[in-house]
PDB file of N, CA and C in Angstrom:
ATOM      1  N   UNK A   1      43.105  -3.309  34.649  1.00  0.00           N
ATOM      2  CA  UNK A   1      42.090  -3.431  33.621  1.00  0.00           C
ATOM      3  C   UNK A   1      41.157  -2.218  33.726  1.00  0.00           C
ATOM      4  N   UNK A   2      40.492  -1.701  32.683  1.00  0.00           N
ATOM      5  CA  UNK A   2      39.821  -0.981  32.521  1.00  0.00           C
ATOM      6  C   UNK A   2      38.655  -0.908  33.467  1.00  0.00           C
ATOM      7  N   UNK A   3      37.990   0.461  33.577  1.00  0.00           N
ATOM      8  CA  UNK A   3      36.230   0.381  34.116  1.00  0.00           C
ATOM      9  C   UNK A   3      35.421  -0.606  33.182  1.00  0.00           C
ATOM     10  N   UNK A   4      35.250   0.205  31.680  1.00  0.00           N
ATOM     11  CA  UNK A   4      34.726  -0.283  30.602  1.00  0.00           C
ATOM     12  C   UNK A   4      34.289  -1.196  30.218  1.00  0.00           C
ATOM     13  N   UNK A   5      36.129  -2.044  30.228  1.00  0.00           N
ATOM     14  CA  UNK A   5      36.205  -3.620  29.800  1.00  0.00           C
ATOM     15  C   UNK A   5      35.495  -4.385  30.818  1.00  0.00           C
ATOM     16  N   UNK A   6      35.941  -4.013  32.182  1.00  0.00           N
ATOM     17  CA  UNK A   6      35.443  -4.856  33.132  1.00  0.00           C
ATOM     18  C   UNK A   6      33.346  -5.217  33.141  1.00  0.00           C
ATOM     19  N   UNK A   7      33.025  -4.043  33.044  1.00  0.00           N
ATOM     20  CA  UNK A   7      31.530  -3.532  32.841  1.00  0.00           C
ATOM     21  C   UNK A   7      31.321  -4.384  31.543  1.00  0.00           C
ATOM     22  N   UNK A   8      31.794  -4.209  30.809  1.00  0.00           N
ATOM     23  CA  UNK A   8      31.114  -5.234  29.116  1.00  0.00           C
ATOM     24  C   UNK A   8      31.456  -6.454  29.659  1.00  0.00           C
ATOM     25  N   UNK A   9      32.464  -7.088  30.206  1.00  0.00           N
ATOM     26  CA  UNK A   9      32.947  -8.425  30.480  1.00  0.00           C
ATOM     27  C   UNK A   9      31.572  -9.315  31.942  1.00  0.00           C
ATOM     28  N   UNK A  10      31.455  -8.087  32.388  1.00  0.00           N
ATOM     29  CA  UNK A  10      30.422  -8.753  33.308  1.00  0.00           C
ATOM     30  C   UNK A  10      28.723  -8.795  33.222  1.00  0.00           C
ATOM     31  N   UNK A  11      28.483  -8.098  31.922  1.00  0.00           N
ATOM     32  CA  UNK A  11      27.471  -8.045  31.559  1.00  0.00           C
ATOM     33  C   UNK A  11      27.607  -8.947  29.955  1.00  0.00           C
ATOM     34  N   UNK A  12      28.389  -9.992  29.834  1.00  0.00           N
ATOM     35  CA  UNK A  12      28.621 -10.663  28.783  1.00  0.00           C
ATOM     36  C   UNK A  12      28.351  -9.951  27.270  1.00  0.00           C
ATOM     37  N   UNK A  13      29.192  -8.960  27.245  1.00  0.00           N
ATOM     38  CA  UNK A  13      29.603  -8.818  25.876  1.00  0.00           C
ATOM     39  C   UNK A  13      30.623  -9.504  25.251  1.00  0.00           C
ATOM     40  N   UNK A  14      29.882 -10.030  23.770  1.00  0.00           N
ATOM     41  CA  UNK A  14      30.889 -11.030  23.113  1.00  0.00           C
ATOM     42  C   UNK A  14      31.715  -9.591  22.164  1.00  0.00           C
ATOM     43  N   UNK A  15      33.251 -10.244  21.439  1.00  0.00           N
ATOM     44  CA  UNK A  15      34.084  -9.220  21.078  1.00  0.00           C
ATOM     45  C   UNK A  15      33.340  -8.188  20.205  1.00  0.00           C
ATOM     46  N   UNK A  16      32.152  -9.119  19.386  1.00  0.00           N
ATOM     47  CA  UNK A  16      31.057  -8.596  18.017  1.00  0.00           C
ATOM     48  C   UNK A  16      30.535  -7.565  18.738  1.00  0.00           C
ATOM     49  N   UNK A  17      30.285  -7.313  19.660  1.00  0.00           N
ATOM     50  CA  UNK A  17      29.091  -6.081  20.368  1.00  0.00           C
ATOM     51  C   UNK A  17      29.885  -5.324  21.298  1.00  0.00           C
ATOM     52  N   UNK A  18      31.137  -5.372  21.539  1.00  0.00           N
ATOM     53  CA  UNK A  18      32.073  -4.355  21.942  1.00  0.00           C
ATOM     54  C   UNK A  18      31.446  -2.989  21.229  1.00  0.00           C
ATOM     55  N   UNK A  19      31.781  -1.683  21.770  1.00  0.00           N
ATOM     56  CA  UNK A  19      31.737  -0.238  21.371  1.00  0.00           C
ATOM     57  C   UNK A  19      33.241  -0.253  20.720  1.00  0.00           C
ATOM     58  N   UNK A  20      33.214   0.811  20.011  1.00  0.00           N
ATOM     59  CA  UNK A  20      34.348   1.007  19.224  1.00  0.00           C
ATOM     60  C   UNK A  20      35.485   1.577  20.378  1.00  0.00           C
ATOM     61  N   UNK A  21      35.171   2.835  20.882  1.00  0.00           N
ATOM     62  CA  UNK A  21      35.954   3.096  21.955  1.00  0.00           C
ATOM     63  C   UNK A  21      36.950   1.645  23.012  1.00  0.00           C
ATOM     64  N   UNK A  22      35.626   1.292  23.391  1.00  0.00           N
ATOM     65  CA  UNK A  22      36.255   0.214  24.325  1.00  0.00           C
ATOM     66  C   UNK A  22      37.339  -1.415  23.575  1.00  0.00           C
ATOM     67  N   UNK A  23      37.342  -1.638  22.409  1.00  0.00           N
ATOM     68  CA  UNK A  23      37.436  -2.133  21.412  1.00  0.00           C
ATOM     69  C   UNK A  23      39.133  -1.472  21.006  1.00  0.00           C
ATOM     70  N   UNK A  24      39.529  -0.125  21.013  1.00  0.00           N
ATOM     71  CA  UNK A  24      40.327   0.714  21.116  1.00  0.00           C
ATOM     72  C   UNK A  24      41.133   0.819  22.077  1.00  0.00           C
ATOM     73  N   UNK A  25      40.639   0.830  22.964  1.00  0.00           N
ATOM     74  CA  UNK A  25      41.575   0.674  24.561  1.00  0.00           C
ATOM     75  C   UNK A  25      42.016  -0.790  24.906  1.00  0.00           C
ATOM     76  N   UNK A  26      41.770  -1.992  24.195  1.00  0.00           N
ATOM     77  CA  UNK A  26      42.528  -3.299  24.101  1.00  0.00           C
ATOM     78  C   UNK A  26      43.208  -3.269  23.066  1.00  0.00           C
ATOM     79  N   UNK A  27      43.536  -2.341  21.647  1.00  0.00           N
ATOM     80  CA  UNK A  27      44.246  -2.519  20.841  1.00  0.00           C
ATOM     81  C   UNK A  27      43.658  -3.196  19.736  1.00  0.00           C
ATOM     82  N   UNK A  28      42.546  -3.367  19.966  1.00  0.00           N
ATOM     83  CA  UNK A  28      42.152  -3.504  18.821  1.00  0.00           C
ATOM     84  C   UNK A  28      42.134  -5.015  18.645  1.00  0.00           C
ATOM     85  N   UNK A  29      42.558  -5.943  19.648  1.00  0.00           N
ATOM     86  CA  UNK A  29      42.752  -7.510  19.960  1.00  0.00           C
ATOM     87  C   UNK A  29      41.765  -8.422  20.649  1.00  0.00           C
ATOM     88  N   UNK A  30      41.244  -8.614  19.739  1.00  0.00           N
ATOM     89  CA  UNK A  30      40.504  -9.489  20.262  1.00  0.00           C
ATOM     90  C   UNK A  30      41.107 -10.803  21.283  1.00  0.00           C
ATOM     91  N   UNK A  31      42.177 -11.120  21.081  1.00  0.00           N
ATOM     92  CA  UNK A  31      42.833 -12.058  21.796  1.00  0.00           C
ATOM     93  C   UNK A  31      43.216 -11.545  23.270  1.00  0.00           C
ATOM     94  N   UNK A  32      43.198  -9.773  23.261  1.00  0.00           N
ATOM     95  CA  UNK A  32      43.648  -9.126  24.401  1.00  0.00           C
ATOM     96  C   UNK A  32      42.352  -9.297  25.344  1.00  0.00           C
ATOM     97  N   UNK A  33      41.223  -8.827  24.152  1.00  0.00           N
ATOM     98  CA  UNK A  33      39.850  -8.869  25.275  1.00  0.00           C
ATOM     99  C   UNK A  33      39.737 -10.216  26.014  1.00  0.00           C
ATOM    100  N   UNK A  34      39.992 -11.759  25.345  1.00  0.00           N
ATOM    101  CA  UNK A  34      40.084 -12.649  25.925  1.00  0.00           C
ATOM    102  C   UNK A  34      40.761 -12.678  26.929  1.00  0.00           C
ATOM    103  N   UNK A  35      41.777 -12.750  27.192  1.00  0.00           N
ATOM    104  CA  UNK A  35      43.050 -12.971  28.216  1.00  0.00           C
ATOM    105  C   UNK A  35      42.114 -12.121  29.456  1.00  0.00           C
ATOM    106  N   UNK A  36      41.651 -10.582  29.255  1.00  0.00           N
ATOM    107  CA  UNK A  36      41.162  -9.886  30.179  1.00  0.00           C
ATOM    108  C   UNK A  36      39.696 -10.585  30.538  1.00  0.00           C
ATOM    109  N   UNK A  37      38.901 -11.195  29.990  1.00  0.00           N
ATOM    110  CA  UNK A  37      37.719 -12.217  30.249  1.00  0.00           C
ATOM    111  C   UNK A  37      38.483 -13.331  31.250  1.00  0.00           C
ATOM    112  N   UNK A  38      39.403 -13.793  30.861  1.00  0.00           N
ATOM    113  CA  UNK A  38      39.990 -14.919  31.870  1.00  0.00           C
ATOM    114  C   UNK A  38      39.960 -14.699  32.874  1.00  0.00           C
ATOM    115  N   UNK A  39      40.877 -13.316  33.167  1.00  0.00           N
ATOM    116  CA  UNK A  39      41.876 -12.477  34.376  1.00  0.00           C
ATOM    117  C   UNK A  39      40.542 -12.043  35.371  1.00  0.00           C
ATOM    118  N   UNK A  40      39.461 -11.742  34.607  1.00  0.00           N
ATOM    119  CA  UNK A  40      38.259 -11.459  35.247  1.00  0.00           C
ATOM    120  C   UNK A  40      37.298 -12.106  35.878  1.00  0.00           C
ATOM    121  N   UNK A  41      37.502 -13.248  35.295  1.00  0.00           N
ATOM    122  CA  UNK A  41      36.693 -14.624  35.786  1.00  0.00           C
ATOM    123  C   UNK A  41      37.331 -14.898  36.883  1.00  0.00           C
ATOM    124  N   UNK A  42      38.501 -15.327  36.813  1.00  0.00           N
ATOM    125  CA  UNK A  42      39.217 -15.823  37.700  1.00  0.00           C
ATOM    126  C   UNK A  42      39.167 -15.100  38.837  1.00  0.00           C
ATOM    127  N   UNK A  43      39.374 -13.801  39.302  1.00  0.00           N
ATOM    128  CA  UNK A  43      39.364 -12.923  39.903  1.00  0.00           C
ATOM    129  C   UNK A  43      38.456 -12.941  40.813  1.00  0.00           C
ATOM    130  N   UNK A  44      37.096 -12.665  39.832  1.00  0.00           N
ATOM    131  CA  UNK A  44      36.130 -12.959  40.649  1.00  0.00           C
ATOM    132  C   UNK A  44      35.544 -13.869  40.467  1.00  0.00           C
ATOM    133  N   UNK A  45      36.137 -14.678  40.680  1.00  0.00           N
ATOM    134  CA  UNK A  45      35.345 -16.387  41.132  1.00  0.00           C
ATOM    135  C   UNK A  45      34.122 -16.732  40.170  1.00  0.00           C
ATOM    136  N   UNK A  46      33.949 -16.791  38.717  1.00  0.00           N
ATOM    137  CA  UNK A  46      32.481 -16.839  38.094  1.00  0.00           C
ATOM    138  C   UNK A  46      32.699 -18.199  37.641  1.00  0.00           C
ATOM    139  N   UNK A  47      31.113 -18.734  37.673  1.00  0.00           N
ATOM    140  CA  UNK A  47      31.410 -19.791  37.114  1.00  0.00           C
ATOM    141  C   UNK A  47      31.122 -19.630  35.793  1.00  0.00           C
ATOM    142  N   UNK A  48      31.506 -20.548  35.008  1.00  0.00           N
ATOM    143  CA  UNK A  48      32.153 -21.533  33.793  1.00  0.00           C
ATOM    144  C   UNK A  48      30.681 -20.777  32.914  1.00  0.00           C
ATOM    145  N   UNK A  49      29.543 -21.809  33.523  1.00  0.00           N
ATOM    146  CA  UNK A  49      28.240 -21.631  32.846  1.00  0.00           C
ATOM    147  C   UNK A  49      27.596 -20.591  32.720  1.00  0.00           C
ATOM    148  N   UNK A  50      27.491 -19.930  32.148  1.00  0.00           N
ATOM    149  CA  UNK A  50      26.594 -18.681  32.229  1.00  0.00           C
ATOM    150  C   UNK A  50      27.464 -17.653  31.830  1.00  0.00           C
ATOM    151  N   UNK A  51      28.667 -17.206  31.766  1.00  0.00           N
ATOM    152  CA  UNK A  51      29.914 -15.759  31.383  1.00  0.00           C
ATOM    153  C   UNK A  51      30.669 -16.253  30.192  1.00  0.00           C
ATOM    154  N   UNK A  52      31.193 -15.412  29.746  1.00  0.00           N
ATOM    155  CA  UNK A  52      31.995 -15.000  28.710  1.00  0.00           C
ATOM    156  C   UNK A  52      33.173 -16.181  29.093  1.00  0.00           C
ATOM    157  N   UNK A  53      33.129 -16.835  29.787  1.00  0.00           N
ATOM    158  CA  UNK A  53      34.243 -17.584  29.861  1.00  0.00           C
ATOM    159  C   UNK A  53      34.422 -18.829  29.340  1.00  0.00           C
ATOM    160  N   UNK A  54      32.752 -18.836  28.819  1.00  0.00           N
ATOM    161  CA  UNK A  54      32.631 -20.317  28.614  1.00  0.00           C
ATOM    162  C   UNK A  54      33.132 -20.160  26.980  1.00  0.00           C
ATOM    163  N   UNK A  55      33.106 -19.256  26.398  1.00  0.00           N
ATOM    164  CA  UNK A  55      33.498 -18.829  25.043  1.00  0.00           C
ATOM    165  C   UNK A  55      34.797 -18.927  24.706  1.00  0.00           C
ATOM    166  N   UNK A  56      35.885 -18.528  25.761  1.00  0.00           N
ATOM    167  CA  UNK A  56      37.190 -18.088  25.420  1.00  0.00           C
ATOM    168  C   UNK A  56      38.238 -19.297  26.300  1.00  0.00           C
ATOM    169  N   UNK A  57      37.452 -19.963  27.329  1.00  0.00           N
ATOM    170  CA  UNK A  57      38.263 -21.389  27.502  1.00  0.00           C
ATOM    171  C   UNK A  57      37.178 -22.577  27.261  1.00  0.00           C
ATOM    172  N   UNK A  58      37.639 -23.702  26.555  1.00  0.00           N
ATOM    173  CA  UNK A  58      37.327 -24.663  26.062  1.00  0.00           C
ATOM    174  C   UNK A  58      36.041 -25.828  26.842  1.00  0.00           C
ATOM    175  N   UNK A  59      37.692 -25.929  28.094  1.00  0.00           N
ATOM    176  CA  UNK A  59      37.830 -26.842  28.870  1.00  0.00           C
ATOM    177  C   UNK A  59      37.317 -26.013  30.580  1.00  0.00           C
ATOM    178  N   UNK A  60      36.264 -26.768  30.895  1.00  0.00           N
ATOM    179  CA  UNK A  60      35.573 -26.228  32.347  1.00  0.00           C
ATOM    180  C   UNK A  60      36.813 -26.805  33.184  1.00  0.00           C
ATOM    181  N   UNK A  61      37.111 -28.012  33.420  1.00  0.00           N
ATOM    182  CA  UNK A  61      37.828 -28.670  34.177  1.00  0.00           C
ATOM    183  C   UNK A  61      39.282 -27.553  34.823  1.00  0.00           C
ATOM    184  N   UNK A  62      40.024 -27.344  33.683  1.00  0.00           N
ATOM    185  CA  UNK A  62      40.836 -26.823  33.652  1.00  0.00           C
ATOM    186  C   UNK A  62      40.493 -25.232  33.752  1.00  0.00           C
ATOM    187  N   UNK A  63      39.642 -24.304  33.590  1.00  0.00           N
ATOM    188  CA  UNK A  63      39.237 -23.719  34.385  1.00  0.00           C
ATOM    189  C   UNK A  63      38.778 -22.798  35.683  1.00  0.00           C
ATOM    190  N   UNK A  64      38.077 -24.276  36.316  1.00  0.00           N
ATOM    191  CA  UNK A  64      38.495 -24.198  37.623  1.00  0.00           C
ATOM    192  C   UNK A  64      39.554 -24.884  38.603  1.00  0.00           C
ATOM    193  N   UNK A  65      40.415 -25.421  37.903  1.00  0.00           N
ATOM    194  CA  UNK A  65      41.307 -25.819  38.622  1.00  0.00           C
ATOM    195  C   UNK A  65      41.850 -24.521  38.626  1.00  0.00           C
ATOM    196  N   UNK A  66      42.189 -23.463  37.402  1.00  0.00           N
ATOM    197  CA  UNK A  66      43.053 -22.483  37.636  1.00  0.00           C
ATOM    198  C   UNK A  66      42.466 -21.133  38.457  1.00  0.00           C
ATOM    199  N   UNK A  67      41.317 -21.231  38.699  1.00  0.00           N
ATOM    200  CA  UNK A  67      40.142 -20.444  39.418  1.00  0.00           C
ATOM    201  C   UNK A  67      40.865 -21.207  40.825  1.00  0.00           C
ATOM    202  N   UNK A  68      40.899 -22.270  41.709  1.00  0.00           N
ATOM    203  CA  UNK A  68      41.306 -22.690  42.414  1.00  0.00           C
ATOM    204  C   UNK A  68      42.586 -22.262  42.903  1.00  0.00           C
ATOM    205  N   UNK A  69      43.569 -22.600  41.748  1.00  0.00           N
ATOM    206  CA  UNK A  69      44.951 -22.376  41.960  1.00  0.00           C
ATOM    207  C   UNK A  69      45.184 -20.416  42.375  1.00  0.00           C
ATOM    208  N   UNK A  70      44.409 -19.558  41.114  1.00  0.00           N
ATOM    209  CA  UNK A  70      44.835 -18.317  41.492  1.00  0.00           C
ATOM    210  C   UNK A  70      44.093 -18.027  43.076  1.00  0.00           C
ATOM    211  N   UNK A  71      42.831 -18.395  43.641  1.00  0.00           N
ATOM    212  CA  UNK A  71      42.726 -17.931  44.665  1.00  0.00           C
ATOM    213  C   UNK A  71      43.277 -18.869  46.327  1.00  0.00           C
ATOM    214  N   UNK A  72      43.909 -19.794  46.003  1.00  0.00           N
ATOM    215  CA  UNK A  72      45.012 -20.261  46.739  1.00  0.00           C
ATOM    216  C   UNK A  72      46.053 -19.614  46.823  1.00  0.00           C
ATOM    217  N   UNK A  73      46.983 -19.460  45.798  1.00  0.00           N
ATOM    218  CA  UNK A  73      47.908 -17.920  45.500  1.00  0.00           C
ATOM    219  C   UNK A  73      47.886 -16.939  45.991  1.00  0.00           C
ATOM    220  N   UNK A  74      46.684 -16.394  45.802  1.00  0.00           N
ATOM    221  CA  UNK A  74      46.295 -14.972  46.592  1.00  0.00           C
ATOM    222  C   UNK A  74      45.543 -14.690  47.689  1.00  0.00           C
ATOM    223  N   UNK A  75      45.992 -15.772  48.453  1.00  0.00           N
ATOM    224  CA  UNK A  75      45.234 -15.877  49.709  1.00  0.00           C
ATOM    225  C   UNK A  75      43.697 -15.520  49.783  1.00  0.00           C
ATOM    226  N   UNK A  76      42.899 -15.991  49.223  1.00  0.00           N
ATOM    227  CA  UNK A  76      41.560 -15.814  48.486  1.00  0.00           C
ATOM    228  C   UNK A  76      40.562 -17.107  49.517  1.00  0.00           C
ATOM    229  N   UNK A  77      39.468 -16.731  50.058  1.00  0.00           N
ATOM    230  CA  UNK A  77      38.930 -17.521  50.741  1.00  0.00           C
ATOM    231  C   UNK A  77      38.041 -18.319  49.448  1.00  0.00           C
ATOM    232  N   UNK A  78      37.935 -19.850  50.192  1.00  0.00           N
ATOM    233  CA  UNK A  78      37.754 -21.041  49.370  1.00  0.00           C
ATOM    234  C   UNK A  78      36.051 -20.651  48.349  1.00  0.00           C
ATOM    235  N   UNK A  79      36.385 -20.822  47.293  1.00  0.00           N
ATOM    236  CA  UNK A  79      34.670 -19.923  46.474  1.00  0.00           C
ATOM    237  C   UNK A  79      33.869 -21.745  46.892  1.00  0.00           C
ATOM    238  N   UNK A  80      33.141 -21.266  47.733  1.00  0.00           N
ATOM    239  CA  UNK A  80      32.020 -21.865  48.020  1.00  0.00           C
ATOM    240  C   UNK A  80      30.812 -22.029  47.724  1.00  0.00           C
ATOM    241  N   UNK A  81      30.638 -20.454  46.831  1.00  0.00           N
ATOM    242  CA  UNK A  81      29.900 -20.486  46.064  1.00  0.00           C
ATOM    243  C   UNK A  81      29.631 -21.605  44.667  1.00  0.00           C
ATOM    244  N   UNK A  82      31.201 -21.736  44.546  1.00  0.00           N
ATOM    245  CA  UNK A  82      30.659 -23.157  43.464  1.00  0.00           C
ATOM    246  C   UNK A  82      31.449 -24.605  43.688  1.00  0.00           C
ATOM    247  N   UNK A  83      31.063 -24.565  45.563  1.00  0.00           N
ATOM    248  CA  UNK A  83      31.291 -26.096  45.696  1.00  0.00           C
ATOM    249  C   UNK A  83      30.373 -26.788  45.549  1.00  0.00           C
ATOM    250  N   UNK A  84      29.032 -26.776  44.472  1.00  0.00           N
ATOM    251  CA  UNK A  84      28.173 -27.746  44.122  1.00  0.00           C
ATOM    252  C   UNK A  84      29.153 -28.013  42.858  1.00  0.00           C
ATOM    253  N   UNK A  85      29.732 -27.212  42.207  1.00  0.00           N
ATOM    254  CA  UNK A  85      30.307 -27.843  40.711  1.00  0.00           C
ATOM    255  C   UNK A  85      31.610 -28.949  41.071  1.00  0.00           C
ATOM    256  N   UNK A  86      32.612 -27.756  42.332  1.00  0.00           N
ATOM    257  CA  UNK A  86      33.643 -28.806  42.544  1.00  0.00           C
ATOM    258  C   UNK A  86      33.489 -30.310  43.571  1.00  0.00           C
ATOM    259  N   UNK A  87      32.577 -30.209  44.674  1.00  0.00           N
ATOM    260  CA  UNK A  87      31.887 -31.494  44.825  1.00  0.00           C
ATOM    261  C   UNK A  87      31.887 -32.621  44.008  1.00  0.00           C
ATOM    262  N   UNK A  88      30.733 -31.972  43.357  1.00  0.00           N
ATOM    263  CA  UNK A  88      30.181 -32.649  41.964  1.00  0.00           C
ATOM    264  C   UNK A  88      31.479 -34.111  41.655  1.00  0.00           C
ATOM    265  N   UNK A  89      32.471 -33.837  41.343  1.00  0.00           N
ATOM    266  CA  UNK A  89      33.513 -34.531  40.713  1.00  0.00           C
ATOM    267  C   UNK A  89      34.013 -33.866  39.310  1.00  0.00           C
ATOM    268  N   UNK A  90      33.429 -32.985  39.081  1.00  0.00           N
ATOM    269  CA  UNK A  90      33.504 -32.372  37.720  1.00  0.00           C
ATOM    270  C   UNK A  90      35.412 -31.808  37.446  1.00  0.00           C
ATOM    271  N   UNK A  91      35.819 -31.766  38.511  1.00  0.00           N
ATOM    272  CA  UNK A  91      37.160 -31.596  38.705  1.00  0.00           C
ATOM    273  C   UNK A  91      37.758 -32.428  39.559  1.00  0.00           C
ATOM    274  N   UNK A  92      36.969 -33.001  40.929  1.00  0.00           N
ATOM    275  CA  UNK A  92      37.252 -34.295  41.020  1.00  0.00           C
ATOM    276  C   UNK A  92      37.695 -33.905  42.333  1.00  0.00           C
ATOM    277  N   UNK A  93      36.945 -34.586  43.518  1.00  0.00           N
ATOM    278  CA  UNK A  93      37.008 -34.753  44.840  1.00  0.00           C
ATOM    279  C   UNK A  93      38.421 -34.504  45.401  1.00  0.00           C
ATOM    280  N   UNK A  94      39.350 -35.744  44.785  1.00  0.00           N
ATOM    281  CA  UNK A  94      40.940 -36.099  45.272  1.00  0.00           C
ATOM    282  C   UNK A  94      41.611 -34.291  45.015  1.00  0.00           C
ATOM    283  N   UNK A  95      41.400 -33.693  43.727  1.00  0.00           N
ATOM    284  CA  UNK A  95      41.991 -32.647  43.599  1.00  0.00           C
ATOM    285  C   UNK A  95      41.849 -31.660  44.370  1.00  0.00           C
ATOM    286  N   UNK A  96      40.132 -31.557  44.701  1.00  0.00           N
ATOM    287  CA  UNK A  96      39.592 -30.542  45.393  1.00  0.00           C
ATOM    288  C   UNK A  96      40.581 -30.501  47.164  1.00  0.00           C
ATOM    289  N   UNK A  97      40.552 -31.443  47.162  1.00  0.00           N
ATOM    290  CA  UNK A  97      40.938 -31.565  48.778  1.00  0.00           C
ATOM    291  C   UNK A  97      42.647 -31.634  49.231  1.00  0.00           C
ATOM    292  N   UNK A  98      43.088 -31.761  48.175  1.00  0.00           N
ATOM    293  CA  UNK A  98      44.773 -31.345  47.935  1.00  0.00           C
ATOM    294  C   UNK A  98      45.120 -29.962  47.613  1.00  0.00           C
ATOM    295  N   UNK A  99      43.984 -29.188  47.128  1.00  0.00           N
ATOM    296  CA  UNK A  99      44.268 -27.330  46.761  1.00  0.00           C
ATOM    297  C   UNK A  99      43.661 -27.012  48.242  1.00  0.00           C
ATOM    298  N   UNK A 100      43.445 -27.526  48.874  1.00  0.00           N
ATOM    299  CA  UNK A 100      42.515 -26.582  49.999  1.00  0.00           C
ATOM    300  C   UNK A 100      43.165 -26.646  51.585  1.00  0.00           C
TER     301      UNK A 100
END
């Protein structure tokens, strides 16, 4: 992924306030910039509330289960940072403790 994209994606630019340049280097897809908002979230562990992510997936639940799943995958230490959300039950205790 780009410098660019990554830099607009973490400073929550929605597709409307993209630069033309950077806008250009996804093809012109808005569906591309999404997928790369996902890939980015996920990556780095963000939560749900507050990023561009909450825009382009629906469903929190599902989410972080897949926030879970990719850093299980990639040998990724457990984001602790948002075990107040997965605690919570918001994805649900039984699950939490079967990915870990």
């Amino acid at each position: 992924m780009n410098v660019d994209v990554e830099f607009h994606i973490s400073h929550n630019y929605p597709w409307a306030k993209l630069p033309a340049n950077t806008r250009q280097l996804l093809g012109n897809s808005q569906k591309e910039y999404e997928k790369c908002i996902y890939n980015y979230s996920v990556k780095n562990q963000l939560r749900f509330k507050g990023n561009l992510i909450r825009q382009v997936r629906k469903e929190e639940k599902k989410y972080y289960e897949g926030l879970l799943k990719y850093s299980q995958d990639h040998l990724m230490l457990y984001p602790y940072h948002l075990s107040d959300i997965m605690v919570k039950g918001q994805i649900g205790r039984a699950s939490c403790r079967e990915r870990v």
